[in-house]
Protein backbone atom coordinates (compact mmCIF):
# COMPACT_ATOMS: atom_id res chain seq x y z
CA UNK A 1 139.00 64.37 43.84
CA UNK A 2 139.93 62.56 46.95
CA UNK A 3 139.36 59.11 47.33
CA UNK A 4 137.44 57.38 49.88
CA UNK A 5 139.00 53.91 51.64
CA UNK A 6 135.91 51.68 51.91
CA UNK A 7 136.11 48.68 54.36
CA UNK A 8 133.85 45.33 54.06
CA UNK A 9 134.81 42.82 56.95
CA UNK A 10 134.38 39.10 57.07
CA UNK A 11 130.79 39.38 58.26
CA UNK A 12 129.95 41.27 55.05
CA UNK A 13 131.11 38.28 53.18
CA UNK A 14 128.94 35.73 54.22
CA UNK A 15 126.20 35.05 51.44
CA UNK A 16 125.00 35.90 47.88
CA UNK A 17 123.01 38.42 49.70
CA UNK A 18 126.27 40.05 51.27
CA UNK A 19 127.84 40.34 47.68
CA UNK A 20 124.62 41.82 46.32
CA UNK A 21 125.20 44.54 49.23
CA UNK A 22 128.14 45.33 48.39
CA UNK A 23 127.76 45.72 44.54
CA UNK A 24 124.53 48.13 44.97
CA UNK A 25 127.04 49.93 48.04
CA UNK A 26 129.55 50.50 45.53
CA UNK A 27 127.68 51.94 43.00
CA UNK A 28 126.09 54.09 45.14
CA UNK A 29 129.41 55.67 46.00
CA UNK A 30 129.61 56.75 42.39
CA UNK A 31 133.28 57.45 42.48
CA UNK A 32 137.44 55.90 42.24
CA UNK A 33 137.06 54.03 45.62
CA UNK A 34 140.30 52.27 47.61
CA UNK A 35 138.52 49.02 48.81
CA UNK A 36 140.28 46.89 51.59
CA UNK A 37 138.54 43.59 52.23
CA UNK A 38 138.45 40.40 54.96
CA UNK A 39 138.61 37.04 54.49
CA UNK A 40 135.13 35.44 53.45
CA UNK A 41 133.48 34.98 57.04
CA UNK A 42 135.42 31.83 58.75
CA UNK A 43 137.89 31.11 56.68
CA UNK A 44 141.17 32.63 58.54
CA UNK A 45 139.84 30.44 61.41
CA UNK A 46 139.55 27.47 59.02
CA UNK A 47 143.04 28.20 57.73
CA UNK A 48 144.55 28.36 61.38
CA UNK A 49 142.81 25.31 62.56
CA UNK A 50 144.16 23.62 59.25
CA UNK A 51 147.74 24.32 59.87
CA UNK A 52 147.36 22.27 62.74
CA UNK A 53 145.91 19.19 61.21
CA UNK A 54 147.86 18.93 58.01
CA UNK A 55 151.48 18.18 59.61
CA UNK A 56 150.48 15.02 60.08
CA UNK A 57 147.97 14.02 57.14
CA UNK A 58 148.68 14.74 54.30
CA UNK A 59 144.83 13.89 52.87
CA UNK A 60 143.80 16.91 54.73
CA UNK A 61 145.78 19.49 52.74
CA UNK A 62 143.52 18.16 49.58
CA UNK A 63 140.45 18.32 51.54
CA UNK A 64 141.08 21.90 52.28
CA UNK A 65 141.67 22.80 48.78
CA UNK A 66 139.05 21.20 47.98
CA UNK A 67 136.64 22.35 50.31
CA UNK A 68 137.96 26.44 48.94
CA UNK A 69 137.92 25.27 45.63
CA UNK A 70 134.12 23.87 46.15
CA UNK A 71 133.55 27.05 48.47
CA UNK A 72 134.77 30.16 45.98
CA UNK A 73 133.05 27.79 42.83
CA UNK A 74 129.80 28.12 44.95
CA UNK A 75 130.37 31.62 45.45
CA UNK A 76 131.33 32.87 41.93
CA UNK A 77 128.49 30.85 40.45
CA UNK A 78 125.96 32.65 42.76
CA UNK A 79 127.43 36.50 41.56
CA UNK A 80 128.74 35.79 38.14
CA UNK A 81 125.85 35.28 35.23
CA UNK A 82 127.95 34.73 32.55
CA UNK A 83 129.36 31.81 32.48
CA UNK A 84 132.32 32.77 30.13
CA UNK A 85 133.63 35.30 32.83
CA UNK A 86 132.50 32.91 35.28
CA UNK A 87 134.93 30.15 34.02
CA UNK A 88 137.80 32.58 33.14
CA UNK A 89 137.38 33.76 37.06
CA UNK A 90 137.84 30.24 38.92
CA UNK A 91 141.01 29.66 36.58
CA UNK A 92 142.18 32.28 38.64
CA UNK A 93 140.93 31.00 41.83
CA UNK A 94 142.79 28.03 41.10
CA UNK A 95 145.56 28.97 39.96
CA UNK A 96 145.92 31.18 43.55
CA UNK A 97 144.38 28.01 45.76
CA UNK A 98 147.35 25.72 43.81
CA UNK A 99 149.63 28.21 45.40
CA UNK A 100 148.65 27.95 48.49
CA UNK A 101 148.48 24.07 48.09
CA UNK A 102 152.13 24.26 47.21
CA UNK A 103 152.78 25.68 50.76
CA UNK A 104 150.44 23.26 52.58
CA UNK A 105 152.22 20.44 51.32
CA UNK A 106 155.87 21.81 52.54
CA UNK A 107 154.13 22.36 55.59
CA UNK A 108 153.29 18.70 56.20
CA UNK A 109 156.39 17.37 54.35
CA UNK A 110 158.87 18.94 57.21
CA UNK A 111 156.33 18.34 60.04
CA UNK A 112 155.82 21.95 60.97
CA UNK A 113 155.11 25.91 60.38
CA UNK A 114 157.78 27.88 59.90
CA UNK A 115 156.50 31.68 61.03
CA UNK A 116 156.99 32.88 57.51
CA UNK A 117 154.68 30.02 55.55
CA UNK A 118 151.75 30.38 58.52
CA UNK A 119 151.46 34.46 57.54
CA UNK A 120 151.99 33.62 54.36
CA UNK A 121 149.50 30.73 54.16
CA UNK A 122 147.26 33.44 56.37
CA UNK A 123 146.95 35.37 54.05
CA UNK A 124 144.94 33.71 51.67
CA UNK A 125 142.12 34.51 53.40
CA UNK A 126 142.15 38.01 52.27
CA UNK A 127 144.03 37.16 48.99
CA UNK A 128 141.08 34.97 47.84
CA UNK A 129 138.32 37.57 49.01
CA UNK A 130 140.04 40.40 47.31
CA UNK A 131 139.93 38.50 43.69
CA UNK A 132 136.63 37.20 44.19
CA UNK A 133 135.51 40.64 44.27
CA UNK A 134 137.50 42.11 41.84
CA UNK A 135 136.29 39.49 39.19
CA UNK A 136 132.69 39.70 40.18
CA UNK A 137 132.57 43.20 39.94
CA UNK A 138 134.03 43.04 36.51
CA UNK A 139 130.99 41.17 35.78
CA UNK A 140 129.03 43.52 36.23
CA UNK A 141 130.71 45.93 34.26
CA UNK A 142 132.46 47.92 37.12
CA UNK A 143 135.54 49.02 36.49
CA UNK A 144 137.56 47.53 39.51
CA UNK A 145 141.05 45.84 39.63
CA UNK A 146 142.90 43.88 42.18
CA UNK A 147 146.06 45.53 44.05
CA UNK A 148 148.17 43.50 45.49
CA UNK A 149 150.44 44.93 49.21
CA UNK A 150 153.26 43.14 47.38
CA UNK A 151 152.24 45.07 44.30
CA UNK A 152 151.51 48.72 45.66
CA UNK A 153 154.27 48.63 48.18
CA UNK A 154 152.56 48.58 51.19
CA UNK A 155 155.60 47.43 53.40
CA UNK A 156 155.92 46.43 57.34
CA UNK A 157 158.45 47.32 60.26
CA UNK A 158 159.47 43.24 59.48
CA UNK A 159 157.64 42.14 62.92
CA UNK A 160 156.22 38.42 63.03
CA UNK A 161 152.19 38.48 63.49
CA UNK A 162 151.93 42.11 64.50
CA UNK A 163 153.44 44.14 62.06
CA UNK A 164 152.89 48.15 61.52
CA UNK A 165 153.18 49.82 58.36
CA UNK A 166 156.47 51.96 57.87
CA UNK A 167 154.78 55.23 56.56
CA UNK A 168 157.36 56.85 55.13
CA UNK A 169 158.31 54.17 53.04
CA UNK A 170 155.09 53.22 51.76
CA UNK A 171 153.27 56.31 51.50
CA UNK A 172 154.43 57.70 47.85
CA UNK A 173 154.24 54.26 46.35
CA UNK A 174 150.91 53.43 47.58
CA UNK A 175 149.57 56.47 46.63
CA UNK A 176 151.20 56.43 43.05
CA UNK A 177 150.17 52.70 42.88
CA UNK A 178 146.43 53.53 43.48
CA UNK A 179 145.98 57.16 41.72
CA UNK A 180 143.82 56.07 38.89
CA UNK A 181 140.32 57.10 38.30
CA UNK A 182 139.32 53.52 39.09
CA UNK A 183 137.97 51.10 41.83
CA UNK A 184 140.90 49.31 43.38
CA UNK A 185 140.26 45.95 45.44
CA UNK A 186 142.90 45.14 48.26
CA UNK A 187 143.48 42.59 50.53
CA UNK A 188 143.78 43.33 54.12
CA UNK A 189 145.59 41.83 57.21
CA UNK A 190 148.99 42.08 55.64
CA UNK A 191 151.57 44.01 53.85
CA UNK A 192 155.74 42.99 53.57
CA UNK A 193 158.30 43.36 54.57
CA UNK A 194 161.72 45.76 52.81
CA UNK A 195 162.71 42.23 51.84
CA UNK A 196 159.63 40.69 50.35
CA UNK A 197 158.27 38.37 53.07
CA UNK A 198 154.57 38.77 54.00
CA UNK A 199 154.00 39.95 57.94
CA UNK A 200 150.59 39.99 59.02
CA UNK A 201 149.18 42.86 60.71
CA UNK A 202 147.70 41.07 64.05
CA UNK A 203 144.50 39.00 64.26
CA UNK A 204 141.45 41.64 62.62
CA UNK A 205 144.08 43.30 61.35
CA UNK A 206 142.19 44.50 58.18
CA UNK A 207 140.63 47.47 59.68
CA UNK A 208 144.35 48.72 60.91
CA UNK A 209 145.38 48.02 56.89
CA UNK A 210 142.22 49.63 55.80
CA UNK A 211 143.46 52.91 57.45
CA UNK A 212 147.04 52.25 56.72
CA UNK A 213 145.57 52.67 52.89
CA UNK A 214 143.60 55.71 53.75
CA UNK A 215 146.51 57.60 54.84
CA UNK A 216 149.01 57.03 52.31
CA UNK A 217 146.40 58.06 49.53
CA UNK A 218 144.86 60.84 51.71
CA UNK A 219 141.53 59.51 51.58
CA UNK A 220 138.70 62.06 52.11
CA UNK A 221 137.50 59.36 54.82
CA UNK A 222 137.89 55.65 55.76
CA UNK A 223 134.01 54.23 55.45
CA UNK A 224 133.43 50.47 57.41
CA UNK A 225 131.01 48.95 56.55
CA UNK A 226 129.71 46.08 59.66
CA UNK A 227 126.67 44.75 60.17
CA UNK A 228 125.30 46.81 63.05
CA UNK A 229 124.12 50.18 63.68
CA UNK A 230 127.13 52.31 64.54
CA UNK A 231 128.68 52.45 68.07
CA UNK A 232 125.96 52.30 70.94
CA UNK A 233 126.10 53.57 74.34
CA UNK A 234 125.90 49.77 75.67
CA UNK A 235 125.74 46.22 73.89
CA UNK A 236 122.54 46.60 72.68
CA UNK A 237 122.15 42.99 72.88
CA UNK A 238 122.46 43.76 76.43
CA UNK A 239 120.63 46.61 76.83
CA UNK A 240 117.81 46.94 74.41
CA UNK A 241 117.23 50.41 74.65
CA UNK A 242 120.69 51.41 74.33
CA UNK A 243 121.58 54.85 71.95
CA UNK A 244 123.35 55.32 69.32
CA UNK A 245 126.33 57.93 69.03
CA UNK A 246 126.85 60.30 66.28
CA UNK A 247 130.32 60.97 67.07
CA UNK A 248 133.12 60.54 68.76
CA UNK A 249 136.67 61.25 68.90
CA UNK A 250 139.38 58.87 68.24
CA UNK A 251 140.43 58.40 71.64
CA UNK A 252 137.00 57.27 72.50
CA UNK A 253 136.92 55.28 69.96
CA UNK A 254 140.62 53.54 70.79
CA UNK A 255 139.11 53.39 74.34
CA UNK A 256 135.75 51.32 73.83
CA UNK A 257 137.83 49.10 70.64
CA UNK A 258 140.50 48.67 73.67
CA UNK A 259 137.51 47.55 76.18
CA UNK A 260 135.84 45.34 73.80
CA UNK A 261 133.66 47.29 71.94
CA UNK A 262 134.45 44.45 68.54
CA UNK A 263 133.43 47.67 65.40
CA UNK A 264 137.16 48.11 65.09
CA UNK A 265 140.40 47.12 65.66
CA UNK A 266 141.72 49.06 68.68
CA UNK A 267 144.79 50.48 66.32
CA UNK A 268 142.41 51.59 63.33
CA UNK A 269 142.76 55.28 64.19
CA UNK A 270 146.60 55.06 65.06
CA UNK A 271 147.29 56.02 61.12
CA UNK A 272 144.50 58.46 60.95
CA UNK A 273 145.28 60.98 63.66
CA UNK A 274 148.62 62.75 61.97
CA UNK A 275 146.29 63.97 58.95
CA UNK A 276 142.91 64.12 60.88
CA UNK A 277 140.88 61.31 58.32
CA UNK A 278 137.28 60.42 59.81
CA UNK A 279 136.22 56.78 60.11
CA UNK A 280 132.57 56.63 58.92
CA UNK A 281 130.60 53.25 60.35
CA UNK A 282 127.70 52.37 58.56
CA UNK A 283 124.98 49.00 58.38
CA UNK A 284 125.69 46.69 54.96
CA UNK A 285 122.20 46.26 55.64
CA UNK A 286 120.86 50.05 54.80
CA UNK A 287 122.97 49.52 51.31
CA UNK A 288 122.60 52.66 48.88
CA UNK A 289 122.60 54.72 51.33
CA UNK A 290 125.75 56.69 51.97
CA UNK A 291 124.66 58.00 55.29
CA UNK A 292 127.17 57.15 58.32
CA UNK A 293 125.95 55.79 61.31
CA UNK A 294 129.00 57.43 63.75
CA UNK A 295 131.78 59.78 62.94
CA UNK A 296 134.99 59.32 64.39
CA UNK A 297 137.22 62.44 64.40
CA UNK A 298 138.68 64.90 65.94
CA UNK A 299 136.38 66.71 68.82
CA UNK A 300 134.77 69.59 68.99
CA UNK A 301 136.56 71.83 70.57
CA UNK A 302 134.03 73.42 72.56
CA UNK A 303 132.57 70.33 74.03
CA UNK A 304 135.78 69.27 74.50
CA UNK A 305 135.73 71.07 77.31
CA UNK A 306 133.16 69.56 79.37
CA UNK A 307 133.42 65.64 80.07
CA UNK A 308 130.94 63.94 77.61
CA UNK A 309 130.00 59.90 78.87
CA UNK A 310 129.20 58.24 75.33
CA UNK A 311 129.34 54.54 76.59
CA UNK A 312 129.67 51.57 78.82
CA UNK A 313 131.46 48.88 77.45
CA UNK A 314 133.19 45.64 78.42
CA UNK A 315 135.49 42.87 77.86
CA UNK A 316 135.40 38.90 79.15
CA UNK A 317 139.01 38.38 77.92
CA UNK A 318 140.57 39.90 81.16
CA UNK A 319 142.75 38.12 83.33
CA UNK A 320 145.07 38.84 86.49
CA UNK A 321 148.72 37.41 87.13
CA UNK A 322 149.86 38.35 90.72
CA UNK A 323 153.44 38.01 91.91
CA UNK A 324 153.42 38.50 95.80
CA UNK A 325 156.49 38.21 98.19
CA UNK A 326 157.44 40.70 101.14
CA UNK A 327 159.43 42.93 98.79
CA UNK A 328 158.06 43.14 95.59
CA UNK A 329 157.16 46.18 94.67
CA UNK A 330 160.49 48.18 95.77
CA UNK A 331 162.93 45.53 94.28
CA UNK A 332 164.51 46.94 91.59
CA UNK A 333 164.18 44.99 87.89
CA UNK A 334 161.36 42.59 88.73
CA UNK A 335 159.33 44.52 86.36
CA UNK A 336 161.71 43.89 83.65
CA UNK A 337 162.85 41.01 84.17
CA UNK A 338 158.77 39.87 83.55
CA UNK A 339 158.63 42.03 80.76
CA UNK A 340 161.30 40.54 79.05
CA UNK A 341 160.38 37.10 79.24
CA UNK A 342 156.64 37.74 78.06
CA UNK A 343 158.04 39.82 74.99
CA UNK A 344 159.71 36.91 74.31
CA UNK A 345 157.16 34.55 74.03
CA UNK A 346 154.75 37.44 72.61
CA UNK A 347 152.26 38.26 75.67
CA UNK A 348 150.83 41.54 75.62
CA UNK A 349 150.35 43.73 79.01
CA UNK A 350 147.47 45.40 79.65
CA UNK A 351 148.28 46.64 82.80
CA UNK A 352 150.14 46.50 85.79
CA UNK A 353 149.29 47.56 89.51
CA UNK A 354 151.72 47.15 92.24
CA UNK A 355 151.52 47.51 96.25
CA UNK A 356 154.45 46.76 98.93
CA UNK A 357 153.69 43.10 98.91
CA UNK A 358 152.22 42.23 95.49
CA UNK A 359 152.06 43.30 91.79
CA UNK A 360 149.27 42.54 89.78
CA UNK A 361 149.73 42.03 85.72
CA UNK A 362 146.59 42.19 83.35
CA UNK A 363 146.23 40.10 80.88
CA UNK A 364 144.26 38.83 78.01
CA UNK A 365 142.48 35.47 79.58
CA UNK A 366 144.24 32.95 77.02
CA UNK A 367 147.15 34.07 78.05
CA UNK A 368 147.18 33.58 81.49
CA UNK A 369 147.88 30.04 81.85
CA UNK A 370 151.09 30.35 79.96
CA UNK A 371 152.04 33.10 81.31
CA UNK A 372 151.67 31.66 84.75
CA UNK A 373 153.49 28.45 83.82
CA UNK A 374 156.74 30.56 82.57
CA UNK A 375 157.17 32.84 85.92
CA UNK A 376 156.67 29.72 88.43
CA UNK A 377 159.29 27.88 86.27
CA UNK A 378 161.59 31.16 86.12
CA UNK A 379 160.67 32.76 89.04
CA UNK A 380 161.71 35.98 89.73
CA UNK A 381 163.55 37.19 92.91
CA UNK A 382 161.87 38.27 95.90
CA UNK A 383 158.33 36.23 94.74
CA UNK A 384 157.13 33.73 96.66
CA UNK A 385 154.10 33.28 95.50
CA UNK A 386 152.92 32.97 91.51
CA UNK A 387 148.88 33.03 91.44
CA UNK A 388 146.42 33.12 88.62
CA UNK A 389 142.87 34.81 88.72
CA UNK A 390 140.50 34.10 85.64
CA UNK A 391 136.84 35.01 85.13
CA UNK A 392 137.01 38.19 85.38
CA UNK A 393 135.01 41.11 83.24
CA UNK A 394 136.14 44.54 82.60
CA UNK A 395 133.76 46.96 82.37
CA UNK A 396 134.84 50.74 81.11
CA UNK A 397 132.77 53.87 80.95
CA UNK A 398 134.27 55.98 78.19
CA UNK A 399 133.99 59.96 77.15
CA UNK A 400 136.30 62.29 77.01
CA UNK A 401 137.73 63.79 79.96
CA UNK A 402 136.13 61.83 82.35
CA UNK A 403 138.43 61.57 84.43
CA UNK A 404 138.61 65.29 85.74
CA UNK A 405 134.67 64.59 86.61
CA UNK A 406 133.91 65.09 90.12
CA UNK A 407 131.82 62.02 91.40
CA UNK A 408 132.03 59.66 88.42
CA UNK A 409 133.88 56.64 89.96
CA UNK A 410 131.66 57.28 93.05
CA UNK A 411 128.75 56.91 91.49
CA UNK A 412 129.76 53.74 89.38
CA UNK A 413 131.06 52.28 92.38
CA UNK A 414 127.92 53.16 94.23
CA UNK A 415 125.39 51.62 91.78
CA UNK A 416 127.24 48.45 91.93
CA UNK A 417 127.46 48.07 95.28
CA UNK A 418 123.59 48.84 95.34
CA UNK A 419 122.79 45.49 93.49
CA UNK A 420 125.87 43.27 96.36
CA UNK A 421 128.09 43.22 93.14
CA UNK A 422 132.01 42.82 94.32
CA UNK A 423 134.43 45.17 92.72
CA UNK A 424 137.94 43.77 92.29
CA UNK A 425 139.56 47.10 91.64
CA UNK A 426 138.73 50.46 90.23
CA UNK A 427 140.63 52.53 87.84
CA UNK A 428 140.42 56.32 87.73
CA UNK A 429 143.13 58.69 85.86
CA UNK A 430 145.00 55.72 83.37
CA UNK A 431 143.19 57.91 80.41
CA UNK A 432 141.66 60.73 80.52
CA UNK A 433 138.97 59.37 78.52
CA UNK A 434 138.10 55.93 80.56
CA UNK A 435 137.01 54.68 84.08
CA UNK A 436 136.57 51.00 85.05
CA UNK A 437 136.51 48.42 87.05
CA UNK A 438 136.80 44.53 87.31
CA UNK A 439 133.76 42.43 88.77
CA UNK A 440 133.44 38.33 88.44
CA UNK A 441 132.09 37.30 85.46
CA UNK A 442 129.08 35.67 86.36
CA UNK A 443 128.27 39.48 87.98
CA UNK A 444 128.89 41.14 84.42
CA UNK A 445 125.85 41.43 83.17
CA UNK A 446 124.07 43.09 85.66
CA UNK A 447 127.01 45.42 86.39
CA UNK A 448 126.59 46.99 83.17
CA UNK A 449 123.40 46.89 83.33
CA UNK A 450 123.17 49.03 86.57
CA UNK A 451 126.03 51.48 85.62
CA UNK A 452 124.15 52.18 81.95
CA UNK A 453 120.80 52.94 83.78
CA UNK A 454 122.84 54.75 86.39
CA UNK A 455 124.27 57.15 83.92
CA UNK A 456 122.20 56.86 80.56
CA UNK A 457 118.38 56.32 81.59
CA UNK A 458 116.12 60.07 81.76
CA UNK A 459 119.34 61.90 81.58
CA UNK A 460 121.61 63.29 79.33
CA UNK A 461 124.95 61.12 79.42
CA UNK A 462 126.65 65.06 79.36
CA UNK A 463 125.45 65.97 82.48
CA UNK A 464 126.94 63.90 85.87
């Protein structure tokens, strides 16, 4: 029998009751499962705002400790009955948190963070949650383990902070390393490198590990488990009456992650697509019940024909560097001379649109001011002009093969302009399976608001 890889995120791991849900979702499965878990909810933020503070005080590396050690005690004595197994479990716990005090304290004794002790130190998060779990379901007479990246040789491309999994060295030992008819706990948001170091996986990374695991033990299907009702055809805290979706493919699903739908990490599918593995979302809060809320897979292939609107998402952290000057956008090598310097100092690009006189680079909003502050100080030739443009929304319809519908853009461009909302720019033909635009912030809300009722309200979303 295949397994399944099951996800629980950080905002499953919140309370006694979130550990209760889990337990009864875990024996409903009923089966060897390959379990990839967060960080308890807050505490990779805790750990990052932590590195900060303890360079220079040393009193706050034992107050973080202790706070963990006061935190998983709490936590252990709210799950675990017996206090025998109870006690035997936080010698582990601090055994683990007294390695990770070790590396606090070199952090503060040579005044700063090396990038191999912050992912290391970052990865306690998950490290902690996974053995937690492991020892409370042992508890309960579950036959679960803990299994270690380091362990199963789960092993990175090397890359600081935003690592990918090298497949075909990790697939046969992860797969060996996780065959047994058992439940297997593992931490996500990291795996290491050929030579040992721990490289993290990118901020939420634990989804992309979750599927990294499902592929190399050819899961049957990667199951996440959030805290909301599947994917929705809006924010629903936007738009009440918003629908749920059944399905979609995995480009859709790349899209809306991409555009800021937050259920997964925008590179969860990446492992899945080569050997076709469905991600199954389902509520922590309808526990015992092994009944997804959306299936992400491959589409039909007769309605794959036909463009198919599922949603209309957005995204706040959007942001627009323009470089103008006379010649811009036919001088050769401006483009990479920018790209160059912001792979250096790790910004991503989003996108880039360029005219005669100007060429406009997307950006996630906290990177804008530092990536304005590095081109004005190395300016490039033929700019005269570095400018910055913040407060911006994003706002994406997605579907497959939207973009070879006749009258789409039209229409969305149409029912904002209805309600004197100003588009910045519209963008048709990027993806086959997304169309958006760019409005002012404070004009977000209503934007989407207008383009769901435009497209969604007493009509099917298949018909335009």
């Amino acid at each position: 029998m295949k397994k399944i890889a099951v996800k629980f995120g950080g905002s499953n791991l919140k309370t006694k009751e979130d550990i209760s849900k889990i337990i009864k979702t875990i024996r409903a499965y009923d089966r060897p499962l390959a379990i990839i878990v967060s960080a308890f909810y807050g505490i990779t933020s805790y750990l990052i705002e932590g590195l900060q503070n303890i360079q220079n005080d040393e009193a706050h590396v034992r107050s973080m400790i202790e706070y963990l050690k006061n935190l998983k005690r709490e936590a252990l004595e709210e799950n675990i009955a017996d206090g025998k197994k109870r006690s035997e479990a936080y010698e582990k716990v601090k055994i683990r948190l007294e390695e990770l005090h070790k590396y606090l304290l070199g952090i503060h004794y040579i005044g700063e963070v090396p990038d191999f002790v912050e992912e290391k130190v970052l990865s306690y998060g998950e490290k902690l949650s996974s053995l937690m779990l492991s020892q409370i379901l042992q508890s309960r007479g579950i036959d679960a383990v803990e299994a270690m990246p380091e362990d199963i040789g789960l092993i990175s491309d090397g890359e600081y902070s935003n690592a990918s999994i090298n497949f075909p060295v990790s697939e046969k030992s992860v797969s060996s390393a996780l065959s047994g008819d058992r439940i297997y706990i593992i931490p996500g948001f990291y795996a290491v490198s050929k030579d040992g170091r721990i490289n993290l996986l990118g901020r939420g990374g634990s989804d992309y590990s979750a599927a990294a695991i499902a592929r190399c033990v050819g899961a049957e299907s990667l199951d996440v488990w959030k805290d909301v009702n599947g994917y929705m055809s809006a924010d629903p805290g936007l738009i009440p009456e918003a629908k749920r979706i059944d399905s979609l493919s995995y480009s859709e699903a790349a899209e809306l992650s991409y555009f800021g739908a937050k259920i997964l990490h925008p590179r969860t599918v990446e492992p899945l697509l080569e050997n076709k593995i469905p991600v199954r979302i389902f509520n922590i809060n309808n526990a015992g019940s092994i009944e997804p809320l959306t299936v992400i897979g491959d589409p039909d292939t007769e309605n794959g024909k036909n463009a198919t609107l599922k949603s209309v998402t957005y995204s706040d952290s959007f942001a627009i560097l323009k470089l103008e000057g006379a010649g811009v956008g036919i001088k050769e090598g401006i483009l990479a001379e920018v790209t160059g310097l912001f792979i250096r100092s790790r910004i991503n690009i989003k996108s880039v649109v360029t005219s005669q006189t100007a060429i406009n680079i997307y950006l996630d909003s906290p990177d804008l001011r530092a990536a304005a502050s590095m081109l004005k100080a190395q300016m490039p030739q033929a700019v005269t002009t570095v400018s910055a443009q913040d407060n911006l929304s994003i706002i994406a319809l997605v579907g497959d093969g939207l973009v070879h519908s006749r009258g789409l853009a039209y229409r969305m461009v149409g029912a904002v302009a209805e309600q004197g909302i100003d588009m910045k720019i519209v963008s048709v033909g990027a993806s086959d399976s997304a169309v958006y635009c760019v409005v002012d912030r404070p004009d977000r809300e209503a934007a989407v608001k207008v383009i769901h009722e435009a497209f969604f309200r007493c009509r099917s979303p298949d018909t335009f």
